[in-house]
Protein backbone atom coordinates (compact mmCIF):
# COMPACT_ATOMS: atom_id res chain seq x y z
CA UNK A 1 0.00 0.00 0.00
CA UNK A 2 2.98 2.13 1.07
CA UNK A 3 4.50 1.68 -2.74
CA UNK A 4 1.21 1.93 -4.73
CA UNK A 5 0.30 5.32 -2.47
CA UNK A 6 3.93 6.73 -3.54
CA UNK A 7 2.69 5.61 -7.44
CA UNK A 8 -0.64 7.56 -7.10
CA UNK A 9 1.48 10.43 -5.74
CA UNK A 10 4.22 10.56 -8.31
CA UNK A 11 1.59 10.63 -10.99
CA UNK A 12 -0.21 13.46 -9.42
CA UNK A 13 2.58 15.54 -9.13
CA UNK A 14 3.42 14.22 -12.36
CA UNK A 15 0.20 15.34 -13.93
CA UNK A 16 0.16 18.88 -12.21
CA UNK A 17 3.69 19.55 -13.42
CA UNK A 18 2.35 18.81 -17.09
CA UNK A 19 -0.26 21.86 -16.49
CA UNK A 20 1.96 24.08 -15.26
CA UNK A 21 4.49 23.98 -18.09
CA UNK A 22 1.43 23.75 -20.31
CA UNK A 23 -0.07 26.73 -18.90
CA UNK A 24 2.77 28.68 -19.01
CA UNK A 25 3.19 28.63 -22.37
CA UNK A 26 0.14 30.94 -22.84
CA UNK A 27 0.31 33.25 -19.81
CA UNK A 28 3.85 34.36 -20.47
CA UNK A 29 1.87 35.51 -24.45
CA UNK A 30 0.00 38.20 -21.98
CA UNK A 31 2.31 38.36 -19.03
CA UNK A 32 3.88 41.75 -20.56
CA UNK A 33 0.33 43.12 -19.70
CA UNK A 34 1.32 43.57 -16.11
CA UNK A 35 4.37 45.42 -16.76
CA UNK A 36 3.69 47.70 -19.92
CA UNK A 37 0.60 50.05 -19.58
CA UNK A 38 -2.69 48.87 -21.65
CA UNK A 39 -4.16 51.47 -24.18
CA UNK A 40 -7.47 50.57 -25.06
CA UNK A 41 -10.24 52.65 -27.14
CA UNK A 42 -13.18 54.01 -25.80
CA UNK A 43 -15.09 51.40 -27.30
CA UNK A 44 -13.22 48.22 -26.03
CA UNK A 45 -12.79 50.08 -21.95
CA UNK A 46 -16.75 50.12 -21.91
CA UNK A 47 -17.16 46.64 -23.18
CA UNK A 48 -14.48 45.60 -20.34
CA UNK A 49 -16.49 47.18 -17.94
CA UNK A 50 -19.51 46.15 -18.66
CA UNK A 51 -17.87 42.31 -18.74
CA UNK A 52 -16.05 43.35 -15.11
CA UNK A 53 -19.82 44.27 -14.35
CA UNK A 54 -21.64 41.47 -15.31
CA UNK A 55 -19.21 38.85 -13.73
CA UNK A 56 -19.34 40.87 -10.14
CA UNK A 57 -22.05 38.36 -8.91
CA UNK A 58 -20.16 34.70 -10.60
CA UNK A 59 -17.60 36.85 -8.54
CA UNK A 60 -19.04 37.10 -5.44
CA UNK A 61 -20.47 33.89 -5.36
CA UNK A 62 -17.84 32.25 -5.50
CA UNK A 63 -15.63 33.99 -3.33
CA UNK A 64 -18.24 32.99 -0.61
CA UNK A 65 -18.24 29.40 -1.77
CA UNK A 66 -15.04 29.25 -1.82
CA UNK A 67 -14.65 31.03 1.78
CA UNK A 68 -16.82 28.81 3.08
CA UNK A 69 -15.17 25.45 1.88
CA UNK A 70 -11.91 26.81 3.18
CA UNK A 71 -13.66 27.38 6.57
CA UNK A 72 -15.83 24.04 7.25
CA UNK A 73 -12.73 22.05 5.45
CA UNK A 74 -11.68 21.80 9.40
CA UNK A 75 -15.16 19.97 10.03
CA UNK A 76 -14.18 16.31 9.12
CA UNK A 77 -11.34 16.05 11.48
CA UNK A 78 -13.18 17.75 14.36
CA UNK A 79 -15.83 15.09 13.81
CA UNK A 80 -13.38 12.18 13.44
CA UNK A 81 -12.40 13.10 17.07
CA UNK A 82 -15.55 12.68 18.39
CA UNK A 83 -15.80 8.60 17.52
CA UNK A 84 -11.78 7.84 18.27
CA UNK A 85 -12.47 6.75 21.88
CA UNK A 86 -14.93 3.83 20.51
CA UNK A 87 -12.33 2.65 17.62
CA UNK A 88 -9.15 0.91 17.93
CA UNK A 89 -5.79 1.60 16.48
CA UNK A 90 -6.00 0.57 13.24
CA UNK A 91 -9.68 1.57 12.55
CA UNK A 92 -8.62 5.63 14.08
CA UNK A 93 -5.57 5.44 11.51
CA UNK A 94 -8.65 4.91 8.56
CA UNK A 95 -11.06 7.06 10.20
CA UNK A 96 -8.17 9.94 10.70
CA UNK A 97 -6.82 9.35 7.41
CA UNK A 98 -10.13 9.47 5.57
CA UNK A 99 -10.79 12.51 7.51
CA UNK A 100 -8.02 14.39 6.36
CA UNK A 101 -8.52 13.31 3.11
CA UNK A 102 -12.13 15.06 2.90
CA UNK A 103 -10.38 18.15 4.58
CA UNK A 104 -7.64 18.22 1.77
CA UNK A 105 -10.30 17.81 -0.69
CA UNK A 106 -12.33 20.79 0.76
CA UNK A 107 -9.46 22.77 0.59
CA UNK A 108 -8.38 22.22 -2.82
CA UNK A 109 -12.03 22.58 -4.13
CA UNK A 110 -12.21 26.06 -2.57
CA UNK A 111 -8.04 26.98 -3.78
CA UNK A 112 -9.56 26.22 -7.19
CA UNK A 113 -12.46 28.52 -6.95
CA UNK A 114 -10.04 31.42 -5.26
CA UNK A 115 -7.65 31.15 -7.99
CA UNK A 116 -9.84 31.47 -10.78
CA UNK A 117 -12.19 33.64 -10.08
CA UNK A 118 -8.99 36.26 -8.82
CA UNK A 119 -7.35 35.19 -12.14
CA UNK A 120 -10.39 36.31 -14.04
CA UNK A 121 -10.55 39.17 -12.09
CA UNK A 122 -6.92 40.39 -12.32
CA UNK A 123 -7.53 40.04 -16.25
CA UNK A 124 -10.03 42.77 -16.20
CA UNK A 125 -8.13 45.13 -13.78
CA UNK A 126 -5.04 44.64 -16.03
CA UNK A 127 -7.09 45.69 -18.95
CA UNK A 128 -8.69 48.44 -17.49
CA UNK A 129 -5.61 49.46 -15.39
CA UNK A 130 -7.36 49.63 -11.59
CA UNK A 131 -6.63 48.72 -8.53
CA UNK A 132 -3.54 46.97 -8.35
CA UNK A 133 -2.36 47.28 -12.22
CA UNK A 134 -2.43 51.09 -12.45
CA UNK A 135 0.08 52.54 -14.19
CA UNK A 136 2.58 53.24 -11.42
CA UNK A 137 1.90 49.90 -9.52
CA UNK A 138 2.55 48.46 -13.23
CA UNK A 139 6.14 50.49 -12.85
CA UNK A 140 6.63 49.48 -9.39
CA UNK A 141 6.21 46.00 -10.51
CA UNK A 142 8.37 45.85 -13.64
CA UNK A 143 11.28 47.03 -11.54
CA UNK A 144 10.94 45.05 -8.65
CA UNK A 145 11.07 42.10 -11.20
CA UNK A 146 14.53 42.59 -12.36
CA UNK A 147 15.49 41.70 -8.85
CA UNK A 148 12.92 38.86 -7.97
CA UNK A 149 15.62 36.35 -8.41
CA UNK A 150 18.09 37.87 -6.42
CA UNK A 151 16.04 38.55 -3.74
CA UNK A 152 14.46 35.17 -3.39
CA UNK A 153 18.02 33.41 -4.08
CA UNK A 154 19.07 35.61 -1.10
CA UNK A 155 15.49 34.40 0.82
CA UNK A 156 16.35 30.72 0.07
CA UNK A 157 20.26 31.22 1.08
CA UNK A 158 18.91 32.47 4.37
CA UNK A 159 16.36 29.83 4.78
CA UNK A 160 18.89 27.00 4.76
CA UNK A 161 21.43 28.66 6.31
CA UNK A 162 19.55 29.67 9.90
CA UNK A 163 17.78 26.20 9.50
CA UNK A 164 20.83 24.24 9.01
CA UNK A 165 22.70 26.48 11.91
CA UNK A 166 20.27 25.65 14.28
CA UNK A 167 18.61 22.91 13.14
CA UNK A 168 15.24 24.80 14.00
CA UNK A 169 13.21 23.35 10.80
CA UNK A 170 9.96 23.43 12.73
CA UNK A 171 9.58 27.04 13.09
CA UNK A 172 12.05 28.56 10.08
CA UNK A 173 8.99 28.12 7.46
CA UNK A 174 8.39 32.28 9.27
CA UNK A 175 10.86 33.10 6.79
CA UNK A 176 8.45 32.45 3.58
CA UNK A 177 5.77 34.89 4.60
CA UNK A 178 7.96 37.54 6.35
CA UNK A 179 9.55 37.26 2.63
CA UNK A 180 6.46 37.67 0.80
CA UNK A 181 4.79 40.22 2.83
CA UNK A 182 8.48 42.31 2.49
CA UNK A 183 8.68 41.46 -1.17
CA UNK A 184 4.88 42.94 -1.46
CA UNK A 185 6.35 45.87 0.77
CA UNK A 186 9.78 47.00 -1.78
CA UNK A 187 7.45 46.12 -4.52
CA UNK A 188 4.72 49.04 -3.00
CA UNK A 189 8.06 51.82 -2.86
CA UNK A 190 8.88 51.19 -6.08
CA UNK A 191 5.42 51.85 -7.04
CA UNK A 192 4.90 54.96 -5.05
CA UNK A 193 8.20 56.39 -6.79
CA UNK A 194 7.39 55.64 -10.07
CA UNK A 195 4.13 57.70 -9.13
CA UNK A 196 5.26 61.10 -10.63
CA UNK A 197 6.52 59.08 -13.67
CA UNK A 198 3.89 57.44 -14.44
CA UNK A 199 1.64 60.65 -14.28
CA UNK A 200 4.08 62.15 -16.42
């Protein structure tokens, strides 16, 4: 069971690593969208808002579905403590590992809905250049990006270094979100600079 579970998984990751590089291929055709500013006619900007428009309520729906499933995705494990005093060993492992299975599956239902719905979304603001694509966060961005691989080279380097120092694995994971969160904060100066530039 051990082997065929490490099978299933291999193809999984397998089969996710074919859509990525598959994807790829077409968002890197549009990518330069949310670096170079987006001139559209008068014409084409109301028929992007009126889209944006019409989509706010698929939008909001699913954002609260897929809130929702993120929250109660906790539920099956909460309940699967309730019977492990009446089971023995082998029949909590199942009950715990069937549990976590519906949790995972919760999760990932509502990750999908998040991500496409935002990536549907961001397609419109890109387009009509709101929120965060406006031209100086679109400035901010494109120069932040030609140091995205130093900086998270340099995030990596001091992930394994402190963690391999102190073997303290279990709690040096901070340093992924402190690095996003900072990454999100250089990336925010750069925009507010490029301001007056992008006015200009």
């Amino acid at each position: 069971m051990t082997a065929l579970g490490v099978i299933i998984l291999l193809i999984i990751v397998a089969t996710g690593v074919a859509f990525f590089i598959a994807s790829n291929r077409y968002i890197k055709i549009y990518e330069k969208l949310e670096y170079e500013n987006c001139t559209l006619d008068e014409e084409t900007t109301k028929q992007v808002e009126a889209e944006k428009e019409q989509y706010a309520s698929t939008y909001t729906a699913m954002t609260i579905t897929a809130t929702v499933l993120c929250i109660i995705s906790a539920i099956p494990i909460l309940c699967g403590a309730f019977f492990t005093q009446h089971l023995s060993g082998n029949q909590i492992d199942s009950l715990m590992t069937g549990s976590v299975a519906i949790t995972l599956i919760l999760i990932a239902i509502g990750v999908f809905f998040f991500v496409k719905i935002n990536t549907i979304e961001d397609g419109y603001d890109i387009l009509l250049q709101v929120k965060d694509y406006t031209p100086q966060n679109k400035l901010g961005r494109k120069k932040m990006r030609k140091y995205a691989t130093i900086y998270w080279l340099i995030m990596i380097a001091i992930y394994f270094g402190y963690s391999s120092s102190t073997e303290n694995w279990e709690h040096s994971w901070i340093v992924w979100p402190i690095s996003g969160i900072t990454y999100s904060i250089l990336e925010k100066i750069f925009s507010m600079k490029s301001d007056g530039v992008a006015s200009d």
